[in-house]
C-alpha atoms as a PDB file:
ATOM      1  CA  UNK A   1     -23.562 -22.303 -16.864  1.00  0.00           C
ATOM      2  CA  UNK A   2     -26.053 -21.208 -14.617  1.00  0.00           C
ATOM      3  CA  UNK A   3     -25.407 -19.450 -11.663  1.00  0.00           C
ATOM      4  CA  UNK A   4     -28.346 -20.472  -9.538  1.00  0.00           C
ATOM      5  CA  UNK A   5     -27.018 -23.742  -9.876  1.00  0.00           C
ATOM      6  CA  UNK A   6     -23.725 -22.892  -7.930  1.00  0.00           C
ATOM      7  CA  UNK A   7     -23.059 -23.178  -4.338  1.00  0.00           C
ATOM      8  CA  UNK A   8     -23.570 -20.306  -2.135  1.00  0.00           C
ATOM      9  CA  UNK A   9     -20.495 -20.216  -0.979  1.00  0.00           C
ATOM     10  CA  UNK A  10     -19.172 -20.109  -4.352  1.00  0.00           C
ATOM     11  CA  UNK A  11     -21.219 -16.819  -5.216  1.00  0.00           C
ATOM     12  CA  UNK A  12     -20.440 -15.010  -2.027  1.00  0.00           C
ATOM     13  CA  UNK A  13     -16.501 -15.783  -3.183  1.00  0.00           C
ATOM     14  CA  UNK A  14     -17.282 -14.389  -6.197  1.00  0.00           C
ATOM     15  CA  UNK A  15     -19.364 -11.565  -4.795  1.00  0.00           C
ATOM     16  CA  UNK A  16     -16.303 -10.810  -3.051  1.00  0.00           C
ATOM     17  CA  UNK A  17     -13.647 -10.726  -5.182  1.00  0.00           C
ATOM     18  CA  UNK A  18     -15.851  -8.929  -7.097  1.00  0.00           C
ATOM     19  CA  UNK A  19     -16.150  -5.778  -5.049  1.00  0.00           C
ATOM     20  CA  UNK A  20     -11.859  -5.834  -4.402  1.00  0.00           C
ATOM     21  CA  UNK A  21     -11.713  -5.466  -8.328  1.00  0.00           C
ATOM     22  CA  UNK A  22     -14.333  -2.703  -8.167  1.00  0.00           C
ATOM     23  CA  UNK A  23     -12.103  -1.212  -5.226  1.00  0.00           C
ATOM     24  CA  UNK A  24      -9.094  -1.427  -6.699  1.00  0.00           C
ATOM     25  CA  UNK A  25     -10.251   0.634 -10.231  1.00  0.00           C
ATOM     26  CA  UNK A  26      -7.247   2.884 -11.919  1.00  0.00           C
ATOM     27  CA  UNK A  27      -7.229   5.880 -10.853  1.00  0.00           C
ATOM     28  CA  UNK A  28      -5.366   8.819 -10.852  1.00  0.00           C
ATOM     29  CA  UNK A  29      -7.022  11.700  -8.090  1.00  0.00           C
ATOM     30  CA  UNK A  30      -7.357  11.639  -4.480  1.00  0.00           C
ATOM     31  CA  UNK A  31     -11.138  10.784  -3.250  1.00  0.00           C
ATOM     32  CA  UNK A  32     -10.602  13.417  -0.319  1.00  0.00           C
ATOM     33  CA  UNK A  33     -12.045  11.990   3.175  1.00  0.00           C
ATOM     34  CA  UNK A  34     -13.070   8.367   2.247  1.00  0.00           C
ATOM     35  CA  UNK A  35     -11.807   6.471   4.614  1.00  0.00           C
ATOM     36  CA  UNK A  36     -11.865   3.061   5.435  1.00  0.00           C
ATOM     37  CA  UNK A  37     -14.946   2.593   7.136  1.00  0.00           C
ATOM     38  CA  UNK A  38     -15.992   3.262  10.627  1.00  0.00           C
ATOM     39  CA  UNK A  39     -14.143   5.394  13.071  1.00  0.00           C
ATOM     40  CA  UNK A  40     -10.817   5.693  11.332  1.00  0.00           C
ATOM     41  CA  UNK A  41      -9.736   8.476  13.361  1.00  0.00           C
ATOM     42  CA  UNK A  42      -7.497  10.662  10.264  1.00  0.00           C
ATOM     43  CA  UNK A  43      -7.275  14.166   9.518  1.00  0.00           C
ATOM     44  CA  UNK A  44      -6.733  14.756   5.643  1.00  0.00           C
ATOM     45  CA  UNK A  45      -4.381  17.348   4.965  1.00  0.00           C
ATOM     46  CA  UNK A  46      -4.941  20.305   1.964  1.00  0.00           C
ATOM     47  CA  UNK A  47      -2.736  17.766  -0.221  1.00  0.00           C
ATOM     48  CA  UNK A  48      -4.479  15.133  -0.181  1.00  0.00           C
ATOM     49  CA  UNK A  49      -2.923  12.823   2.361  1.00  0.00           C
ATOM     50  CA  UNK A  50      -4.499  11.327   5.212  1.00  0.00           C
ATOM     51  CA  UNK A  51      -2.477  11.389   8.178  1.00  0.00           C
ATOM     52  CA  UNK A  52      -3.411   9.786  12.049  1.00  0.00           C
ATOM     53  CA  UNK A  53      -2.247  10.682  15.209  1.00  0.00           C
ATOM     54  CA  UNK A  54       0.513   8.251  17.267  1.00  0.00           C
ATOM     55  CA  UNK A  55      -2.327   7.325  19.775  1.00  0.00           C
ATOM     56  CA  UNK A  56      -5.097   6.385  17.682  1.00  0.00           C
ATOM     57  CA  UNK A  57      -3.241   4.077  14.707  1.00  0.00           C
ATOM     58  CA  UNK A  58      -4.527   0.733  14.025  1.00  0.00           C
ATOM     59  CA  UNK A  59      -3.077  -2.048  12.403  1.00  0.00           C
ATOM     60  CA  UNK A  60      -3.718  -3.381   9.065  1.00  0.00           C
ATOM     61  CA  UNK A  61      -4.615  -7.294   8.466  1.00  0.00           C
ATOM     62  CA  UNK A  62      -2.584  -9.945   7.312  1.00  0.00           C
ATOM     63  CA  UNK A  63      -0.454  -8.541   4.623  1.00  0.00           C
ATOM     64  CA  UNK A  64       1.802 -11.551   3.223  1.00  0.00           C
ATOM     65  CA  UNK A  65       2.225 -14.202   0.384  1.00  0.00           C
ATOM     66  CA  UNK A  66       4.027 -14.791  -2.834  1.00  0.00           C
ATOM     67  CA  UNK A  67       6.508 -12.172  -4.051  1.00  0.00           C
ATOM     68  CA  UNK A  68       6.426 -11.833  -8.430  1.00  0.00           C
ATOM     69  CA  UNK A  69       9.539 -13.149  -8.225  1.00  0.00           C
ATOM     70  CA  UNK A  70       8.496 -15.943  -6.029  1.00  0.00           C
ATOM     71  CA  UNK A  71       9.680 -15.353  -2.865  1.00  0.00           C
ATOM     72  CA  UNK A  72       7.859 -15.310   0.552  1.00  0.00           C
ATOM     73  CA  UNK A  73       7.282 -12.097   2.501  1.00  0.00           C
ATOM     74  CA  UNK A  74       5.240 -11.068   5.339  1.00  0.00           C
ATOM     75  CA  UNK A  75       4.881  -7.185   6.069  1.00  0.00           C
ATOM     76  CA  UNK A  76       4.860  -7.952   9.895  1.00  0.00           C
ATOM     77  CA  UNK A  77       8.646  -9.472   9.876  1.00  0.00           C
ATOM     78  CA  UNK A  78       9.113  -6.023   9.090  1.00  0.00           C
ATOM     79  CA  UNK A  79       8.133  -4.839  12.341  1.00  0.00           C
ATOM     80  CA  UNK A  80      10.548  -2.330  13.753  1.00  0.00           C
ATOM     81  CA  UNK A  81      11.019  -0.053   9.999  1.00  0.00           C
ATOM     82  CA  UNK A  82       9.026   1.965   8.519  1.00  0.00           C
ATOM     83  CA  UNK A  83       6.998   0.620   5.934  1.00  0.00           C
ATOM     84  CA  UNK A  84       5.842   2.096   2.513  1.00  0.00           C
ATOM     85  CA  UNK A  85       3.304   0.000   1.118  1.00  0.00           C
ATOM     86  CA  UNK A  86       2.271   1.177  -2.487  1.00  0.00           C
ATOM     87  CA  UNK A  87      -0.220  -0.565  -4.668  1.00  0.00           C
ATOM     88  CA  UNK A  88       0.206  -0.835  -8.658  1.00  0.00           C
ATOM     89  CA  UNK A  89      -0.557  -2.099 -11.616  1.00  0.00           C
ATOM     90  CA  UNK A  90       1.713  -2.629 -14.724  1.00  0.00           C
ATOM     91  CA  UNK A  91      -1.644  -1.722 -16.432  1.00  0.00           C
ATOM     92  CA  UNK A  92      -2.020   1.991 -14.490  1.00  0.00           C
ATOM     93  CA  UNK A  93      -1.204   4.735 -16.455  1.00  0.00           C
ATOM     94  CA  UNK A  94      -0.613   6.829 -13.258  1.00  0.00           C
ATOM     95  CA  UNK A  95       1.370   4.028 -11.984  1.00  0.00           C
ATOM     96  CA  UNK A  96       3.555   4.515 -14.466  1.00  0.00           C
ATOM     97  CA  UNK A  97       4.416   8.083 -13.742  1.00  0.00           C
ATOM     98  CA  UNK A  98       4.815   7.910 -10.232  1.00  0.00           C
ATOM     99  CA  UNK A  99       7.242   4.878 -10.343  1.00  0.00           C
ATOM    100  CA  UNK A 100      10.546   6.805 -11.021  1.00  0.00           C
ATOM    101  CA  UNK A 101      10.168   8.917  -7.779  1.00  0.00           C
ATOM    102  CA  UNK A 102       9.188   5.633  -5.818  1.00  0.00           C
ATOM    103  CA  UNK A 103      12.329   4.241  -6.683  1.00  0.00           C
ATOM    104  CA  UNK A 104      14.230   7.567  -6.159  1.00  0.00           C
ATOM    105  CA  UNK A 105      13.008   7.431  -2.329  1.00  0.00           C
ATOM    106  CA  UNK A 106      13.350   4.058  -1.768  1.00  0.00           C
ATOM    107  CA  UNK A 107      16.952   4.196  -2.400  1.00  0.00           C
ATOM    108  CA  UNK A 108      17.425   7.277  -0.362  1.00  0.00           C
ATOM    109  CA  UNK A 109      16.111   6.328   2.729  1.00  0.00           C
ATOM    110  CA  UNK A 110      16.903   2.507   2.816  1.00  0.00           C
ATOM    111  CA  UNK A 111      19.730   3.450   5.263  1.00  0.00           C
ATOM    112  CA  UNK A 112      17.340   5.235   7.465  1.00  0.00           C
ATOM    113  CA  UNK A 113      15.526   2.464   7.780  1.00  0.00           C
ATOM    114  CA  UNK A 114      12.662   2.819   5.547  1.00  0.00           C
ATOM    115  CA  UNK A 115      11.368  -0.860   3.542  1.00  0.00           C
ATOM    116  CA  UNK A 116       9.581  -0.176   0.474  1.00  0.00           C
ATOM    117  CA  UNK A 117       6.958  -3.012  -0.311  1.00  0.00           C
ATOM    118  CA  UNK A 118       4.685  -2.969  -3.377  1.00  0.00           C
ATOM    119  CA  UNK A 119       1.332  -5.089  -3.842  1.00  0.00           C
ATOM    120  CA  UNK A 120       0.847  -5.654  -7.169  1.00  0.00           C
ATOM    121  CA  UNK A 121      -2.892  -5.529  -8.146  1.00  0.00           C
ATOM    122  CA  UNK A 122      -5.034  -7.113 -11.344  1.00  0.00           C
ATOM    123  CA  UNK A 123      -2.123  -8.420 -13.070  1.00  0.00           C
ATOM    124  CA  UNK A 124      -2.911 -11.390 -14.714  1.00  0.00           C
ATOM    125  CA  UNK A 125       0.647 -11.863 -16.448  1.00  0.00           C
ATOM    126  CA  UNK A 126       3.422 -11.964 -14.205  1.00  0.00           C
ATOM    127  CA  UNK A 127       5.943 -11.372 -16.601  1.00  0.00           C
ATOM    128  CA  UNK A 128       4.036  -7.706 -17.900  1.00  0.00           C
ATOM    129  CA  UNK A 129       4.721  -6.798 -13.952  1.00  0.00           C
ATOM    130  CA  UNK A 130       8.085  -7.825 -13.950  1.00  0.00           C
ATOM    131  CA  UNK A 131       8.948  -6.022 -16.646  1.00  0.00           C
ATOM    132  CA  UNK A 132       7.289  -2.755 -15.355  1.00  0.00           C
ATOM    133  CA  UNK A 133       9.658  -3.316 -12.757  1.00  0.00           C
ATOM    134  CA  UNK A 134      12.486  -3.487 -14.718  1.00  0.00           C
ATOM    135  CA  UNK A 135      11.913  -0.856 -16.813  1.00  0.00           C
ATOM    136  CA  UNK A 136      11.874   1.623 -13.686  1.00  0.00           C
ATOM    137  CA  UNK A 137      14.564  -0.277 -11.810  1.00  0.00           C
ATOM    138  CA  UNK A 138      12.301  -1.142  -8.487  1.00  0.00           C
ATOM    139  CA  UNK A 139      14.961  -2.093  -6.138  1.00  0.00           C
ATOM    140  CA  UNK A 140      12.040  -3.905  -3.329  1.00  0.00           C
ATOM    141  CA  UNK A 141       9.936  -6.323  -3.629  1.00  0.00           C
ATOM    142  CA  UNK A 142       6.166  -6.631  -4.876  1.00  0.00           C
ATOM    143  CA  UNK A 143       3.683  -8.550  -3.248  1.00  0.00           C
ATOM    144  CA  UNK A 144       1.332 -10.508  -6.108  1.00  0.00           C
ATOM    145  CA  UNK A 145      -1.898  -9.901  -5.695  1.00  0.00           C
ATOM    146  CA  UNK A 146      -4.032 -10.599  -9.357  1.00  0.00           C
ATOM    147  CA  UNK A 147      -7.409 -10.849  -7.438  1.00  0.00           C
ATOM    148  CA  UNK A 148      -7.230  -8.367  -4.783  1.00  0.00           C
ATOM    149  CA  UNK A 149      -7.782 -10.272  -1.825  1.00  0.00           C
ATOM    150  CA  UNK A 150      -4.820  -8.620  -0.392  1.00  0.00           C
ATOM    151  CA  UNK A 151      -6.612  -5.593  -0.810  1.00  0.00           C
ATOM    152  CA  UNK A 152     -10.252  -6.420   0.443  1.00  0.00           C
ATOM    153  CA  UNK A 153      -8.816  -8.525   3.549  1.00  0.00           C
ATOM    154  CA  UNK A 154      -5.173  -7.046   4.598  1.00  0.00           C
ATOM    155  CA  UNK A 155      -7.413  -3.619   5.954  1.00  0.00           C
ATOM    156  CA  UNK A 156      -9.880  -4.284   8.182  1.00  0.00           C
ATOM    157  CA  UNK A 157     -13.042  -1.953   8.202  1.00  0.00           C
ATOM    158  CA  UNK A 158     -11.740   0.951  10.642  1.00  0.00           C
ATOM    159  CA  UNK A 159      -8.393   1.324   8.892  1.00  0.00           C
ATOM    160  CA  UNK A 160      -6.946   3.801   6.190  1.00  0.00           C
ATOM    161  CA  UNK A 161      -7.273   1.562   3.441  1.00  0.00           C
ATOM    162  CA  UNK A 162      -6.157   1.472  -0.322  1.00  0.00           C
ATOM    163  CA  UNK A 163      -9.280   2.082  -2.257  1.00  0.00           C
ATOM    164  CA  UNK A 164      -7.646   2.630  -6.038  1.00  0.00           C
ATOM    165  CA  UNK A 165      -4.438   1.461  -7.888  1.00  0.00           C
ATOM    166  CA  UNK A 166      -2.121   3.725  -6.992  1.00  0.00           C
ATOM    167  CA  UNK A 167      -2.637   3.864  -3.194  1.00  0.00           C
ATOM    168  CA  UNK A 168       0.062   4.355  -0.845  1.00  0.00           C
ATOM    169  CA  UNK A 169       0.180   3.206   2.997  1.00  0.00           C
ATOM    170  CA  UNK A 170       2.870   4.050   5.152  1.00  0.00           C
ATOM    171  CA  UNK A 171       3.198   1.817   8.442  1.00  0.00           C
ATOM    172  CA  UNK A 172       4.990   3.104  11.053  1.00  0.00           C
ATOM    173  CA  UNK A 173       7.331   1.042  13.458  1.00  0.00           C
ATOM    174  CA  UNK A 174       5.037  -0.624  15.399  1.00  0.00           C
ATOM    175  CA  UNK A 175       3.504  -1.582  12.274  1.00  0.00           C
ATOM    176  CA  UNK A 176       0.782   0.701  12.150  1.00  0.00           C
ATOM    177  CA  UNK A 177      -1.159   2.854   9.812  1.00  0.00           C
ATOM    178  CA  UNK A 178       0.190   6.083  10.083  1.00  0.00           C
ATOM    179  CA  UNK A 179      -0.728   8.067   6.193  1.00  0.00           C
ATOM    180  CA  UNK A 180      -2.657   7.412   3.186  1.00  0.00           C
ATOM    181  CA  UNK A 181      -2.732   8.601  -0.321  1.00  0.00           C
ATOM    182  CA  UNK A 182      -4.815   8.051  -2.605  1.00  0.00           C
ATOM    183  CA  UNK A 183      -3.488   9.626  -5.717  1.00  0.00           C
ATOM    184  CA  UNK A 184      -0.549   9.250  -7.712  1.00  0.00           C
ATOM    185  CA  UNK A 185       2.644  10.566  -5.429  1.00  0.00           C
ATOM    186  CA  UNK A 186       6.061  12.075  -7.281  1.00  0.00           C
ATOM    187  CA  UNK A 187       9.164  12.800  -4.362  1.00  0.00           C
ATOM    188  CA  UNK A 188       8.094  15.093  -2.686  1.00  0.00           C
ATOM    189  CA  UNK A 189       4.998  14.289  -1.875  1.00  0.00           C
ATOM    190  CA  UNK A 190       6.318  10.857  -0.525  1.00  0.00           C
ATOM    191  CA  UNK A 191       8.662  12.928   1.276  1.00  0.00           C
ATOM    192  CA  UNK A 192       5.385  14.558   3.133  1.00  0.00           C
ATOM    193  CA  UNK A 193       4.255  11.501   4.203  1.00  0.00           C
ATOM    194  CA  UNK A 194       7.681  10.045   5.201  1.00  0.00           C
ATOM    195  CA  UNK A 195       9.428  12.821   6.900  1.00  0.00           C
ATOM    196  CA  UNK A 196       7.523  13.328   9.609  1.00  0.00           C
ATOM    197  CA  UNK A 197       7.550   9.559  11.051  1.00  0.00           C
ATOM    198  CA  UNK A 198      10.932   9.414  10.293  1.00  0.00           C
ATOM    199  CA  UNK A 199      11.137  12.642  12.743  1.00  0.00           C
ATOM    200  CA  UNK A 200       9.021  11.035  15.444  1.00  0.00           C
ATOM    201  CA  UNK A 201      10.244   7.776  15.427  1.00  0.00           C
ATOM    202  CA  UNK A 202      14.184   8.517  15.567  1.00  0.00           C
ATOM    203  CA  UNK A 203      15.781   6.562  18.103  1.00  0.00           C
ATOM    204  CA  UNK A 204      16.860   8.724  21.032  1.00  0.00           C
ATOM    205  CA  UNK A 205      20.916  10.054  20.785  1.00  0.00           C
ATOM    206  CA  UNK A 206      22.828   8.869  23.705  1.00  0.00           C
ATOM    207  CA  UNK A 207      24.053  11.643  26.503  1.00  0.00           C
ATOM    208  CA  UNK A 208      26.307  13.538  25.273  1.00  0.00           C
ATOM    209  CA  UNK A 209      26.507  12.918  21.650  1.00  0.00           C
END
């Protein structure tokens, strides 16, 4: 086939979807103060995990679609929680490794209000994806994403945006971008990024309680 035969529009798609699989390349270190283009606005903390102020978040893009198990979700129904979006691949070996403490958190702060959501990136095979999940007992839901567009559209330029599998986004609850990382994350470290917008964001006590 030859490519100067196809339609332009055809190429730019592919140009595209070509750069969100170069984005979206295994691995497992923090690139320090990328950002997302533009005037992001973050301050990167010593470990690696870009944090913005309450005043000067953005929003991400459209973040929805088919679940691997089929289902439909859109991150802004979830509008209100806290968010933790984190980006995988059955494929990543630092994916892998980080997946037990994902799990550990979500569990412990589900009651506090805290969704988990994954987007799962350059799987071709559902069922290898499912069965990652399995095998580390993910108890929330993974948004499929084989090509990436997810990726490349869902962060505008001027956002903290996911630019390697793992990446980790934490919304706050307006539903904006409030940390990044961009390395592999055990408890702890999740911990970092979740603590202190859990601290913020806690409804007010009543008078007197």
């Amino acid at each position: 086939m030859s490519f100067s035969r196809a339609p332009r529009g055809t190429l730019l798609t592919a140009g595209v979807l070509a750069a969100a699989l170069a984005l979206t390349a295994c691995s497992g270190e923090s690139g320090g103060k990328s950002g997302g283009g533009g005037n992001t606005n973050f301050v990167t903390s010593t470990g690696g995990i870009d944090t913005v102020a309450k005043g000067e978040r953005t929003a991400p893009g459209k973040l929805a679609g088919e679940t691997l198990d089929g289902k439909r979700l859109d991150v802004a129904d979830l509008k209100g929680k806290i968010v933790v979006l984190n980006v995988w691949g059955s494929w990543c070996g630092p994916c892998r490794a980080e997946a037990k403490h994902f799990t550990k958190v979500a569990n412990e702060l589900k009651a506090r209000g805290v969704e988990f959501v994954g987007i799962n990136a350059r799987d071709g095979n559902k069922r290898q994806a499912l069965a990652f999940e399995e095998s580390f007992a993910v108890p929330y839901p993974s948004l499929y994403d084989p090509a990436g567009e997810l990726l490349l559209y869902g962060f505008p330029k001027g956002t903290l945006n996911p630019q390697g599998i793992p990446s980790t986004i934490v919304l706050d609850r307006d539903g904006k971008i409030a940390a990044r990382a961009l390395k592999p994350l055990n408890d702890t470290d999740l911990r970092t990024m979740i603590d202190p917008i859990l601290k913020d964001e806690a409804p007010a006590k009543a008078a007197g309680n």
